[in-house]
Protein backbone atom coordinates (compact mmCIF):
# COMPACT_ATOMS: atom_id res chain seq x y z
CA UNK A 1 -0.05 54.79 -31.82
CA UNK A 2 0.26 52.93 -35.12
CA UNK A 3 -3.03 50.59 -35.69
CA UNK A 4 -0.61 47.91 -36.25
CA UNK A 5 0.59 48.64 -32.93
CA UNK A 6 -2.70 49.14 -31.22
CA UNK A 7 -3.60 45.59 -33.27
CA UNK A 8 -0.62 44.00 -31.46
CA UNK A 9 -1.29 45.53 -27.88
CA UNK A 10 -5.18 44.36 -28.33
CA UNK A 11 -3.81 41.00 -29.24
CA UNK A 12 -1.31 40.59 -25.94
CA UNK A 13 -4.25 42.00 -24.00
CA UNK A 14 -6.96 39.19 -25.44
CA UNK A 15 -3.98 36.64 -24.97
CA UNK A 16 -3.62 37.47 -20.80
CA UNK A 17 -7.22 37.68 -20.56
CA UNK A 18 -7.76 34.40 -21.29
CA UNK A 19 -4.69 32.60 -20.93
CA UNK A 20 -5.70 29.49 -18.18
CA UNK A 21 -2.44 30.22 -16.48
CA UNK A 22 -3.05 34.12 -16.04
CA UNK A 23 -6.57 33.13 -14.56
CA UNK A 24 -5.93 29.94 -12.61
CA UNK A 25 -6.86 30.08 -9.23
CA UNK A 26 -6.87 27.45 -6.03
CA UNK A 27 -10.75 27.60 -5.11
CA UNK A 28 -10.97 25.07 -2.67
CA UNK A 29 -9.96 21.64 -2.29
CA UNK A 30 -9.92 17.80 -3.44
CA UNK A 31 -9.69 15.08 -1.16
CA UNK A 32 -8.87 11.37 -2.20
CA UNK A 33 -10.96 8.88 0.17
CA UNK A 34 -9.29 5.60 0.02
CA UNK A 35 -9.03 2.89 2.46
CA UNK A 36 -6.58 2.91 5.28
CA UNK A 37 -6.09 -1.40 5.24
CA UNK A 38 -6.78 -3.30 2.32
CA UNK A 39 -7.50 -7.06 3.27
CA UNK A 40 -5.49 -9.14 0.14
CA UNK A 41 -7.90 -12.17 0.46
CA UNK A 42 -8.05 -13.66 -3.07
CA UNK A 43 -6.56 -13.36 -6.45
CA UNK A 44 -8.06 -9.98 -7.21
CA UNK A 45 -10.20 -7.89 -5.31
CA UNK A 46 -11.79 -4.39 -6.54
CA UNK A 47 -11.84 -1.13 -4.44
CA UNK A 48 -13.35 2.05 -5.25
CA UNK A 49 -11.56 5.14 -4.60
CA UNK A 50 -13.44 8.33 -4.30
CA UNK A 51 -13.15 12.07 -3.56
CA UNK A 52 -14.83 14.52 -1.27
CA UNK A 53 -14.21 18.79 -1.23
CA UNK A 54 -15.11 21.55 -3.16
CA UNK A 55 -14.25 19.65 -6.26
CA UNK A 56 -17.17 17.34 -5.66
CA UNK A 57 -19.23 20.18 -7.02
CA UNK A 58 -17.39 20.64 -11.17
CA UNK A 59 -17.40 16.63 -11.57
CA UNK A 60 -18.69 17.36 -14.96
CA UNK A 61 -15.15 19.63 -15.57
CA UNK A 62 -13.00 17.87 -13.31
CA UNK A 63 -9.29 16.43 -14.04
CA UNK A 64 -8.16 15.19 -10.29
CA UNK A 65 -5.45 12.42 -10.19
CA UNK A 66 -3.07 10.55 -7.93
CA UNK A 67 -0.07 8.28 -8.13
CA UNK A 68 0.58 5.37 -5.41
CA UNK A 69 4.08 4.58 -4.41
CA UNK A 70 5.12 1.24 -2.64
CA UNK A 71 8.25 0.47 -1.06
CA UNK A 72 9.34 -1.11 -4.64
CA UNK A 73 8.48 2.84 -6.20
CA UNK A 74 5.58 3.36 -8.63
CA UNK A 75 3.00 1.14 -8.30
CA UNK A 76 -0.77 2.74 -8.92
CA UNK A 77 -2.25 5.93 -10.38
CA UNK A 78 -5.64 6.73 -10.18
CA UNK A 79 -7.40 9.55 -12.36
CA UNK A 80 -10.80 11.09 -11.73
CA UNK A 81 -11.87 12.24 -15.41
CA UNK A 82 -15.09 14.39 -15.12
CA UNK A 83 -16.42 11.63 -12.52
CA UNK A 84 -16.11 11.60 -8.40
CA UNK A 85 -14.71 8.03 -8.03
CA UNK A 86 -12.19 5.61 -9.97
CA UNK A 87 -11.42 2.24 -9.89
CA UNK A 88 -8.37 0.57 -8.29
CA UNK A 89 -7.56 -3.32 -8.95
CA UNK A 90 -5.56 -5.17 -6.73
CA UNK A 91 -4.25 -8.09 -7.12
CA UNK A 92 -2.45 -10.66 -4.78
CA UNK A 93 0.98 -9.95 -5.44
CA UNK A 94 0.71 -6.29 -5.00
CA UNK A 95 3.63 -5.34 -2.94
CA UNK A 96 3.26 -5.26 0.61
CA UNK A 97 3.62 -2.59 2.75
CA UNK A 98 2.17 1.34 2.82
CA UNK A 99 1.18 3.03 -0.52
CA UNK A 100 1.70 6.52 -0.53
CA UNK A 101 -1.05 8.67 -2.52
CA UNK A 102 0.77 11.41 -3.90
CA UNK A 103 -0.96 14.77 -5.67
CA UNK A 104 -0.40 14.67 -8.98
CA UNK A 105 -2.72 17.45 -10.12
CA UNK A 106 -6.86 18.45 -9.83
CA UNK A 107 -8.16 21.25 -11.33
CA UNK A 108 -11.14 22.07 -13.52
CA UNK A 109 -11.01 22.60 -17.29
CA UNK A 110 -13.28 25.06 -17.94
CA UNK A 111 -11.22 28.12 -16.16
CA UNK A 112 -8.49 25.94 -15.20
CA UNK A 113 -8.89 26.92 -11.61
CA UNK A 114 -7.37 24.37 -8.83
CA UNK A 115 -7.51 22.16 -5.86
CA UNK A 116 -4.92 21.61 -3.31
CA UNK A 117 -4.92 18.19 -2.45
CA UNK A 118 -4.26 15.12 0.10
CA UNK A 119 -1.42 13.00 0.68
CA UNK A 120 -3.64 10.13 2.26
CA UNK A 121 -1.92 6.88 2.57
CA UNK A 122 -3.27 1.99 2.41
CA UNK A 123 -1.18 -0.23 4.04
CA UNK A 124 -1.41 -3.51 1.82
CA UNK A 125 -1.45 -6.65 3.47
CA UNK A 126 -2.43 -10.78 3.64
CA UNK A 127 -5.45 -11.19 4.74
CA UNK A 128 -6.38 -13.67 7.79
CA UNK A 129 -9.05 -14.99 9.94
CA UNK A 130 -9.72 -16.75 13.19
CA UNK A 131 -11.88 -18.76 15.08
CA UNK A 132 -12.57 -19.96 18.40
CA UNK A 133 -14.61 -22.17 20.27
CA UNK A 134 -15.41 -22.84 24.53
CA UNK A 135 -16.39 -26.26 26.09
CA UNK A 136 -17.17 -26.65 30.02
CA UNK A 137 -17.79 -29.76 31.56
CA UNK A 138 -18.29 -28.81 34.73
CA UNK A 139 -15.90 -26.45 36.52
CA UNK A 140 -13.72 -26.94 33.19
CA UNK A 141 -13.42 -25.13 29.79
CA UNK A 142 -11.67 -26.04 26.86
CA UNK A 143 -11.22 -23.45 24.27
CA UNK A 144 -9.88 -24.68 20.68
CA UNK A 145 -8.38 -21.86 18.16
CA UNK A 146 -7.60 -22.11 14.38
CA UNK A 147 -6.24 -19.47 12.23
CA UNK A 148 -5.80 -19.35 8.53
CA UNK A 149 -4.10 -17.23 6.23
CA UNK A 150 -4.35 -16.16 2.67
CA UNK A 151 -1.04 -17.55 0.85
CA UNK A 152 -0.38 -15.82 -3.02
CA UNK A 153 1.89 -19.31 -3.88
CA UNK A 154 -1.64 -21.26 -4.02
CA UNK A 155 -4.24 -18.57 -4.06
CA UNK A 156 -5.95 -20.00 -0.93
CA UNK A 157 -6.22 -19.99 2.73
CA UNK A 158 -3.81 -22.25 4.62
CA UNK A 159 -2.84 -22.97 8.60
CA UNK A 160 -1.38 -20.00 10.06
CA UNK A 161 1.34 -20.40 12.66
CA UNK A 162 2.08 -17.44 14.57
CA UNK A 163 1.43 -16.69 18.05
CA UNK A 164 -1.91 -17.14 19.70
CA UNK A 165 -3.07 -15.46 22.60
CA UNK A 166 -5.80 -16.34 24.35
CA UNK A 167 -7.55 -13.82 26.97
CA UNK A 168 -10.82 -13.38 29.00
CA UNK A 169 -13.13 -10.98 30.50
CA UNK A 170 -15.60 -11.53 33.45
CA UNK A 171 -18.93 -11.45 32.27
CA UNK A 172 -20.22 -7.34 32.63
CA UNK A 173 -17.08 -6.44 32.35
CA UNK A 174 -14.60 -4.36 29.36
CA UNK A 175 -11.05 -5.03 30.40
CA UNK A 176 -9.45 -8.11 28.86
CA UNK A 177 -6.68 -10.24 30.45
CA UNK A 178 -4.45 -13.07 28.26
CA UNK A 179 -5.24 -16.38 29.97
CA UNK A 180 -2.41 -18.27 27.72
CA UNK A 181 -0.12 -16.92 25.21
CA UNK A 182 1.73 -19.76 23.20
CA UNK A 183 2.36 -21.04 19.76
CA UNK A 184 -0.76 -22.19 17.28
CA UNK A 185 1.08 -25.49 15.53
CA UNK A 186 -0.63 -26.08 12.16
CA UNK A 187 -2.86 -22.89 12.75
CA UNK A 188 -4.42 -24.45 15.97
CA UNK A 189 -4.25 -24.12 19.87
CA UNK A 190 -6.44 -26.20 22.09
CA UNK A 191 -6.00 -24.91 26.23
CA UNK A 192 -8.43 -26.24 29.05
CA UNK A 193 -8.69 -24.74 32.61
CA UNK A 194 -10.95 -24.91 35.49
CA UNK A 195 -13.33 -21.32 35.97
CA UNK A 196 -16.14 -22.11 38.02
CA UNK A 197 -17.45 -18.62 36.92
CA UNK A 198 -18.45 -18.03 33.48
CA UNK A 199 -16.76 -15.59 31.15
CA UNK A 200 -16.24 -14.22 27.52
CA UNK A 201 -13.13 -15.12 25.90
CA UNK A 202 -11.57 -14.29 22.70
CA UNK A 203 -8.35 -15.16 20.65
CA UNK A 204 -5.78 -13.08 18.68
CA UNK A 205 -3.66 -14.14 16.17
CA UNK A 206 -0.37 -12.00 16.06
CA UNK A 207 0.47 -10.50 12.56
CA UNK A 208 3.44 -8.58 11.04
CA UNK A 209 4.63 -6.53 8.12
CA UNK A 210 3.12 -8.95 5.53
CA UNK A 211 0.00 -10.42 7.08
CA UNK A 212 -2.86 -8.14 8.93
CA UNK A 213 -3.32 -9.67 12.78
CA UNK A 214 -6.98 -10.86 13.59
CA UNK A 215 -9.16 -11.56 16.78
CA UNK A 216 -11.98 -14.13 16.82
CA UNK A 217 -15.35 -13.47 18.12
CA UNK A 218 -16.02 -13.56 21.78
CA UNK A 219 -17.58 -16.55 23.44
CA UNK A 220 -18.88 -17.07 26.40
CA UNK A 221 -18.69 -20.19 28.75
């Protein structure tokens, strides 16, 4: 063999050797932690993403990132750039609905090994809240509801009419039965009954594709 051509078949050699592509290899896994429900409750809110796996462990190496698809397409990308957790702004008129976390890449840049990754998945929604109070006189209770939710046209909470439904519990018990189900006008229900028996009882407001349901606390009377 020519030493030009030994020169050249050294060269291809060196160039396999250490070619990232020729040595890649998937050693373990990168998971994206992000929350199931985000809450939109304001103007802007912050959440911070994070992942968990093997690539936990070359942080100082590590090139791990994700891009978040709505129902309206792209919508939110985060990138984990030699650190373990990113942040992810959200802001009220985020579209509603599930965001799909899709892989977009993780590996490590010093032998440009790999991680598989997850496909985790938020569902984006108004936030809402509810309240409910119990009055007996006597053998008879009154219970008064409100519910509010967050509306993006005035950045606030405001009366939220949806359906109500009211339920109770005897007291030492865990099974819950709906006492009234109706209408809250104006983001309010008042109901009175006679119980000569005390009990807990709680209220649900009914949600939907846009607005996240929610249950007051439980009272007792």
């Amino acid at each position: 063999m020519s030493t030009l051509a030994g020169t050249a078949a050294l060269a291809t050699l060196a160039t396999v050797a250490f070619s990232p592509s020729a040595q890649a290899a998937t050693i373990g896994s990168c998971r994206l932690v992000v929350p199931a429900q985000v809450r939109i409750v304001g103007p802007y809110q912050h959440v911070k993403p994070t992942v968990t796996g093997t690539c936990t462990s070359y942080a100082s190496s590590l090139s791990a990132s994700w891009d978040g698809y709505a129902s309206t397409g792209f919508e939110d990308f985060l990138w984990f750039d030699q650190k373990v957790s990113d942040d992810w702004d959200i802001y009220d008129w985020h579209p509603f609905g599930t965001v799909t976390w899709r892989p977009s890449g993780a590996s490590e840049d010093v032998n440009y090994d790999e991680f598989t990754q997850n496909t985790p998945t938020t569902t984006v929604r108004l936030g809402s809240w509810t309240s409910l109070k119990a009055v007996r006189s006597g053998s008879r209770v009154t219970l008064t509801s409100t519910g509010t939710r967050y509306a993006t046209t005035v950045q606030k909470r405001i009366p939220w009419q949806t359906t109500a439904t009211l339920q109770y519990r005897p007291v030492g018990t865990t099974t819950w039965k709906t006492l009234k189900k109706a209408t809250a006008t104006k983001g309010a229900l008042t109901y009175s009954y006679t119980s000569k028996a005390a009990r807990d009882y709680r209220v649900s407001y009914a949600g939907g594709t846009t607005i996240w349901s929610s249950t007051s606390s439980t009272v007792r009377k």
